[in-house]
N, C-alpha and C. Protein backbone atom coordinates (compact mmCIF):
# COMPACT_ATOMS: atom_id res chain seq x y z
N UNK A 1 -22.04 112.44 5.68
CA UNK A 1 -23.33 113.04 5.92
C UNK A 1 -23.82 113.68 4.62
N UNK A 2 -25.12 113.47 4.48
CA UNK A 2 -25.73 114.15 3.38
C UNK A 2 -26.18 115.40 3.33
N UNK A 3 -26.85 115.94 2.60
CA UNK A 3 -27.49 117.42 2.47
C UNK A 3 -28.68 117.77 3.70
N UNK A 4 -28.58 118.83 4.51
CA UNK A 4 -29.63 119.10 5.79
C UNK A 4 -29.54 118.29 6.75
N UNK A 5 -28.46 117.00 7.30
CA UNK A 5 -28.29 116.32 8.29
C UNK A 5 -29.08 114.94 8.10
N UNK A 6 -29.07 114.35 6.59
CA UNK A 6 -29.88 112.89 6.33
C UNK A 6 -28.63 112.21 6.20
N UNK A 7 -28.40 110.95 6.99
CA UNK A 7 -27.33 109.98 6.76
C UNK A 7 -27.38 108.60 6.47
N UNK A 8 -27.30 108.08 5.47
CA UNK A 8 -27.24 106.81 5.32
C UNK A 8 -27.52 105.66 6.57
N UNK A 9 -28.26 104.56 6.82
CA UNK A 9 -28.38 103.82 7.83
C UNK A 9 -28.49 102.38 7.58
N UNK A 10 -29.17 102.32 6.16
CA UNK A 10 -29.76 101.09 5.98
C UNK A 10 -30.07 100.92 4.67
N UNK A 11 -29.96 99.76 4.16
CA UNK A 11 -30.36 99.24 2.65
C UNK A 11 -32.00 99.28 2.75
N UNK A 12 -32.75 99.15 1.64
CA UNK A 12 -34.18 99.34 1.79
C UNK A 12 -34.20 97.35 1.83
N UNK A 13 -33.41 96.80 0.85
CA UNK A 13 -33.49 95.28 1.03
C UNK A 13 -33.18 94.87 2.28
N UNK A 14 -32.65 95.55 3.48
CA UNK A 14 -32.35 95.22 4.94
C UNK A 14 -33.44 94.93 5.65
N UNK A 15 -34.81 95.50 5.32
CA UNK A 15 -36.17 96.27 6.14
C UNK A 15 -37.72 95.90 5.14
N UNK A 16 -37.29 94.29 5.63
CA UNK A 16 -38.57 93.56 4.77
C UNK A 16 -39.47 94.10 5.12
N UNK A 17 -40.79 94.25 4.12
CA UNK A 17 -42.15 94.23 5.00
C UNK A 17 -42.51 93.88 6.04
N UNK A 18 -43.20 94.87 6.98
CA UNK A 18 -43.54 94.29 7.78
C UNK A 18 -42.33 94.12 9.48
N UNK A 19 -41.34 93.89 9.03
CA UNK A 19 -40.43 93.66 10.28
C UNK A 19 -39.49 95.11 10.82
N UNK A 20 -39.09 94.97 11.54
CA UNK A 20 -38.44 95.90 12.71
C UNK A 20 -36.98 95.58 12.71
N UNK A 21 -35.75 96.80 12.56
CA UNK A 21 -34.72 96.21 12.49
C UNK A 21 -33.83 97.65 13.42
N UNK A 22 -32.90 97.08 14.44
CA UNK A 22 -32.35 98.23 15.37
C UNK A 22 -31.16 98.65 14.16
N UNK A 23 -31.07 99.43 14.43
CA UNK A 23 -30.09 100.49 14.04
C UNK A 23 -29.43 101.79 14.31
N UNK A 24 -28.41 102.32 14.81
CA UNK A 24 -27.45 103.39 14.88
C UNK A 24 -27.65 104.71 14.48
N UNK A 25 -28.63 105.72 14.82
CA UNK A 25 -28.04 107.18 14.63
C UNK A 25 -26.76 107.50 14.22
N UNK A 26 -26.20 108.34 13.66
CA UNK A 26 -24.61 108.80 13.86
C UNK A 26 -24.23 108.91 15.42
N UNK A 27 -25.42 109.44 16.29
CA UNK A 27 -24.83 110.52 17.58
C UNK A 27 -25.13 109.12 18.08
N UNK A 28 -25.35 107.49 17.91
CA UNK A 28 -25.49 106.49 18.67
C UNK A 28 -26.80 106.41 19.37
N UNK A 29 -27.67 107.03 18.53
CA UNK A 29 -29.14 106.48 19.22
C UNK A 29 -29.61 105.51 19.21
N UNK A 30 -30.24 104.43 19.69
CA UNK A 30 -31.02 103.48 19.05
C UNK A 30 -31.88 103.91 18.29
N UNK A 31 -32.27 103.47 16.81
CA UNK A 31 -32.84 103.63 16.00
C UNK A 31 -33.81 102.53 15.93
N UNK A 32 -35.07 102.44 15.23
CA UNK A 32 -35.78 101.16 14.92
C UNK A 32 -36.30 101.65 13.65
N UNK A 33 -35.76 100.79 12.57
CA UNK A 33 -36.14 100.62 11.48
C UNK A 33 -37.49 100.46 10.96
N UNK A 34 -38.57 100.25 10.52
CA UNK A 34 -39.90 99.54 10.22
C UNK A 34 -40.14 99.95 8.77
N UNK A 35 -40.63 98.56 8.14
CA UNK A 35 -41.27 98.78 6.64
C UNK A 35 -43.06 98.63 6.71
N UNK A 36 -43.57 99.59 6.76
CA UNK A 36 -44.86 99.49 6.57
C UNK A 36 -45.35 99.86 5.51
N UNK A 37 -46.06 98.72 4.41
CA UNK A 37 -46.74 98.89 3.13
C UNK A 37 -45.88 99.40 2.33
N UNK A 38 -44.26 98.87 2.35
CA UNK A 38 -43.68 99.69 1.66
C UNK A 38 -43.12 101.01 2.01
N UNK A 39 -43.58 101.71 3.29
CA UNK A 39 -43.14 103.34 3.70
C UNK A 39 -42.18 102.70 4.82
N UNK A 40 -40.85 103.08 5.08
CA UNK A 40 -39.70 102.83 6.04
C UNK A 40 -39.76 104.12 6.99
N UNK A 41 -40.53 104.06 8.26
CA UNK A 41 -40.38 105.16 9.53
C UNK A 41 -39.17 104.28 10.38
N UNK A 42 -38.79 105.67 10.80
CA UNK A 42 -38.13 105.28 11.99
C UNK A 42 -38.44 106.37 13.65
N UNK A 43 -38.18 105.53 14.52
CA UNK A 43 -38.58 105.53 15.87
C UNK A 43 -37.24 105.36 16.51
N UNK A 44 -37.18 106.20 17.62
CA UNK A 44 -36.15 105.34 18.60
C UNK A 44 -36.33 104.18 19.19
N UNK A 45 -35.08 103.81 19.46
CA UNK A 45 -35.66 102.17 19.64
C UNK A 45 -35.40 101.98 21.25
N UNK A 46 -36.26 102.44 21.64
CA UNK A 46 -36.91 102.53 23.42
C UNK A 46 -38.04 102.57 23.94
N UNK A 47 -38.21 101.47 24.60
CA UNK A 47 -40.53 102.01 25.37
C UNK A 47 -39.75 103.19 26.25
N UNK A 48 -40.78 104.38 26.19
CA UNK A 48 -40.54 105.03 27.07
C UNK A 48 -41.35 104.66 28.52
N UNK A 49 -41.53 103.39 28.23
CA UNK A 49 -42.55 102.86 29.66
C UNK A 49 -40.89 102.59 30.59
N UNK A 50 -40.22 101.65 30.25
CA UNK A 50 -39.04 101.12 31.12
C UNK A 50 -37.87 100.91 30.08
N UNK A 51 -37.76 101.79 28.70
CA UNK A 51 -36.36 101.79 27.89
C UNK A 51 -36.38 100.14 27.46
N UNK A 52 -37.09 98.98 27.23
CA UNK A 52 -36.80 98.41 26.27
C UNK A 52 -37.22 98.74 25.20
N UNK A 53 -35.88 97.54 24.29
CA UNK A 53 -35.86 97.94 22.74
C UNK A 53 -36.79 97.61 22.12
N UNK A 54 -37.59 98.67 21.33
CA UNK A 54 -38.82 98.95 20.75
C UNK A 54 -38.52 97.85 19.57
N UNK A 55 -37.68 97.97 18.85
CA UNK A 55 -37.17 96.47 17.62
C UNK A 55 -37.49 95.27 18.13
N UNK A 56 -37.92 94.88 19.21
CA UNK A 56 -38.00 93.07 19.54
C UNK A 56 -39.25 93.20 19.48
N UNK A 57 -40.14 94.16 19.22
CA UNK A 57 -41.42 94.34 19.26
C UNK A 57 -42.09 93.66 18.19
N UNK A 58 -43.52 93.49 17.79
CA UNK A 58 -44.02 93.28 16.68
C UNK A 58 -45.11 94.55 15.91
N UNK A 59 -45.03 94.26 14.40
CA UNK A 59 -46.13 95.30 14.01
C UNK A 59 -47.44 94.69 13.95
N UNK A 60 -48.18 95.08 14.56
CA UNK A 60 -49.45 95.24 14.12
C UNK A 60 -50.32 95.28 13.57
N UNK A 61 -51.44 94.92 13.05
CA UNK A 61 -52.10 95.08 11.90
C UNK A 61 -52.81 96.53 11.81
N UNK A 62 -53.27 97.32 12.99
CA UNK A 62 -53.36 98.34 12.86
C UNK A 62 -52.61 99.34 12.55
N UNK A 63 -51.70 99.23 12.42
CA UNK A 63 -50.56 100.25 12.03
C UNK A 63 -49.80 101.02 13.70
N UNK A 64 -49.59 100.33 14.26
CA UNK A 64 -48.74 100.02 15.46
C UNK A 64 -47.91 98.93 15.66
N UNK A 65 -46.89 99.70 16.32
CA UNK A 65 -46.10 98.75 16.92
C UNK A 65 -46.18 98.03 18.42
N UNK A 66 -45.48 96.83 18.62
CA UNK A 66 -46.29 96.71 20.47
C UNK A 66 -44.94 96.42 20.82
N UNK A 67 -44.71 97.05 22.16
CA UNK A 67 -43.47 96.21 22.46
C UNK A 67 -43.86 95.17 23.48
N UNK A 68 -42.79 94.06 23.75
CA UNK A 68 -43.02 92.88 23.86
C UNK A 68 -42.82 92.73 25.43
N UNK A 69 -42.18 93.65 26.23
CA UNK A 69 -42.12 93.50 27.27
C UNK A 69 -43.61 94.10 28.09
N UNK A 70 -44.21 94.64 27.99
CA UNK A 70 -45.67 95.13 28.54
C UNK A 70 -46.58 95.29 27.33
N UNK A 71 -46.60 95.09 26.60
CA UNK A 71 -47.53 95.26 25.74
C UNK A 71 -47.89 96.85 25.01
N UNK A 72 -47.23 97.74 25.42
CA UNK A 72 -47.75 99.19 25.13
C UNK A 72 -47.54 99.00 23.65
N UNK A 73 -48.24 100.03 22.98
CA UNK A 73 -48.38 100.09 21.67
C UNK A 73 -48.26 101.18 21.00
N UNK A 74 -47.80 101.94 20.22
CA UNK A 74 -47.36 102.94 19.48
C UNK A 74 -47.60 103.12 17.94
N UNK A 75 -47.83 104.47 17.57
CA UNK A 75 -48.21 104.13 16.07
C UNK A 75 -46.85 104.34 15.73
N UNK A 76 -46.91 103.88 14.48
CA UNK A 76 -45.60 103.61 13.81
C UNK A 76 -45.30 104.90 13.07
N UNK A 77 -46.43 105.37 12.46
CA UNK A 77 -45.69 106.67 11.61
C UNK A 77 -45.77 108.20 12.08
N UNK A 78 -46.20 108.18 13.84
CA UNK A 78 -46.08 108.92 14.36
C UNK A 78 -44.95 108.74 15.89
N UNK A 79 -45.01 107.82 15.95
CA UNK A 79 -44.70 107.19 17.96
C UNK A 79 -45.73 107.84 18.37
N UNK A 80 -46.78 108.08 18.61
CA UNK A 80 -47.70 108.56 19.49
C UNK A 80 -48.02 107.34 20.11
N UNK A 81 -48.77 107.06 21.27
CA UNK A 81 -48.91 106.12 22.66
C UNK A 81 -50.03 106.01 21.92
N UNK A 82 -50.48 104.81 21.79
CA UNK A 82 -52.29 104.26 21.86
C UNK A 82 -52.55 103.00 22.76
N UNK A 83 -51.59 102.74 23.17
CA UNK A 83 -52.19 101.75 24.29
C UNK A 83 -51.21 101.81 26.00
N UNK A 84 -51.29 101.78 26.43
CA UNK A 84 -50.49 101.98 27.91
C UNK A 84 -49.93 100.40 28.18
N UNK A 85 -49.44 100.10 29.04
CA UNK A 85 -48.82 101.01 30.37
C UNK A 85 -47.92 102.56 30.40
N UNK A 86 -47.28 102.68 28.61
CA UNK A 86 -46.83 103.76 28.67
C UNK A 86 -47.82 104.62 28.08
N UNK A 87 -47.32 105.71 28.71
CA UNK A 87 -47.68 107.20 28.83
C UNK A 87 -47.18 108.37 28.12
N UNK A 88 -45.68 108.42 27.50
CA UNK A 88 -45.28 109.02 26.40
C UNK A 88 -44.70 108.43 25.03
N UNK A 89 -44.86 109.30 24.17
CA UNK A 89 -44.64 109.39 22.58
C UNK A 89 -43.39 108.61 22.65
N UNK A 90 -42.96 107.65 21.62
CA UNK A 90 -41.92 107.55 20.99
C UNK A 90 -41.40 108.69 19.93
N UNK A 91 -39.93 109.02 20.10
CA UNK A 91 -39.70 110.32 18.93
C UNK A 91 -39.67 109.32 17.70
N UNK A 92 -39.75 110.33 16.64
CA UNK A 92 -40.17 109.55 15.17
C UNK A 92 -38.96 110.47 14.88
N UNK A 93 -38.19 110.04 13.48
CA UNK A 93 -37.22 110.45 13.03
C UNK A 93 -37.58 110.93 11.51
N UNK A 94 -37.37 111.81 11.08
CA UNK A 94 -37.10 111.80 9.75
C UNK A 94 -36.67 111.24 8.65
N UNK A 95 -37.41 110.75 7.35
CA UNK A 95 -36.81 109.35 6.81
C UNK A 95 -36.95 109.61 5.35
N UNK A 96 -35.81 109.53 4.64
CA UNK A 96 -36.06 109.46 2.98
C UNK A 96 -35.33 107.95 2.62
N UNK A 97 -35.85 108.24 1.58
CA UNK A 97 -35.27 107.41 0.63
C UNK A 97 -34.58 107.24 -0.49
N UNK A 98 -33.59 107.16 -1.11
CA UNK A 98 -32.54 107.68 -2.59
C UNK A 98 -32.71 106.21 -2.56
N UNK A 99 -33.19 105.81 -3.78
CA UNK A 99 -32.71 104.43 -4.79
C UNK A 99 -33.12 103.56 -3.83
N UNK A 100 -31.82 102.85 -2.95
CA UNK A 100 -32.11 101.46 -2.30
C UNK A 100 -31.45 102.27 -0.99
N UNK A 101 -30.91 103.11 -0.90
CA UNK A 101 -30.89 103.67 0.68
C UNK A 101 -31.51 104.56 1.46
N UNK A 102 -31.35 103.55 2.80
CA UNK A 102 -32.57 104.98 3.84
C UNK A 102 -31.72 105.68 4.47
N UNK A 103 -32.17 106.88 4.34
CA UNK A 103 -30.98 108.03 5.06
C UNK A 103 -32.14 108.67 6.55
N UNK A 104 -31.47 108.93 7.50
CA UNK A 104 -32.23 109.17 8.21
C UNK A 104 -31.83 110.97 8.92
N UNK A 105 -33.19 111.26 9.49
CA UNK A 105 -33.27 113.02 9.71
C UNK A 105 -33.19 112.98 10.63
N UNK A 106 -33.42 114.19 11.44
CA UNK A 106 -33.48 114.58 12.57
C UNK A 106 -34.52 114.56 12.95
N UNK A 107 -35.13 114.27 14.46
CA UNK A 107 -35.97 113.90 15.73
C UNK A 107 -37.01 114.68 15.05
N UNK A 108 -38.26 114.48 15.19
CA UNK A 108 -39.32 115.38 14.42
C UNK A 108 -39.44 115.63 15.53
């Protein structure tokens, strides 16, 4: 573990533009990776509509993510809901970057 609770998760070469990749908390969360324009957020990787994995999803050109089982849509560098069937936020995680690794924070 790093300094203030940021831990290593992922190579930045892992998290092409553009695509979605699941990944591991320490405490075993689902994580979802995303490279947008170059900025790497992370989200848990769950609709809070019915708990599928937010990673099989696609991004958006608006700067959302959709997941693939109902269509709900989420912004990416917040999880806030912009399109339904769901009704609450995805949590967004805290995210840096050192060199070529993403270390990830705690639940904003």
């Amino acid at each position: 573990m790093t300094d203030h609770g940021f831990v290593a998760v992922a190579r930045t070469d892992e998290i092409p533009e553009g695509e979605l990749v699941a990944v591991d908390a320490p405490d075993g969360e689902p994580v979802c990776l995303v490279n947008l324009g170059g900025v790497i957020y992370a989200l848990h990787d769950r609709c809070p509509h019915q708990e599928f994995p937010i990673s099989a999803g696609a991004v958006m050109g608006d700067g959302t993510i959709e997941c693939p089982l109902h269509g709900a849509r989420f912004e990416i560098a917040s999880g806030r809901v912009r399109l339904g069937p769901a009704v609450d936020d995805i949590a967004s995680y805290a995210v840096r970057v050192e060199r070529d690794t993403i270390l990830l924070g705690p639940k904003a």
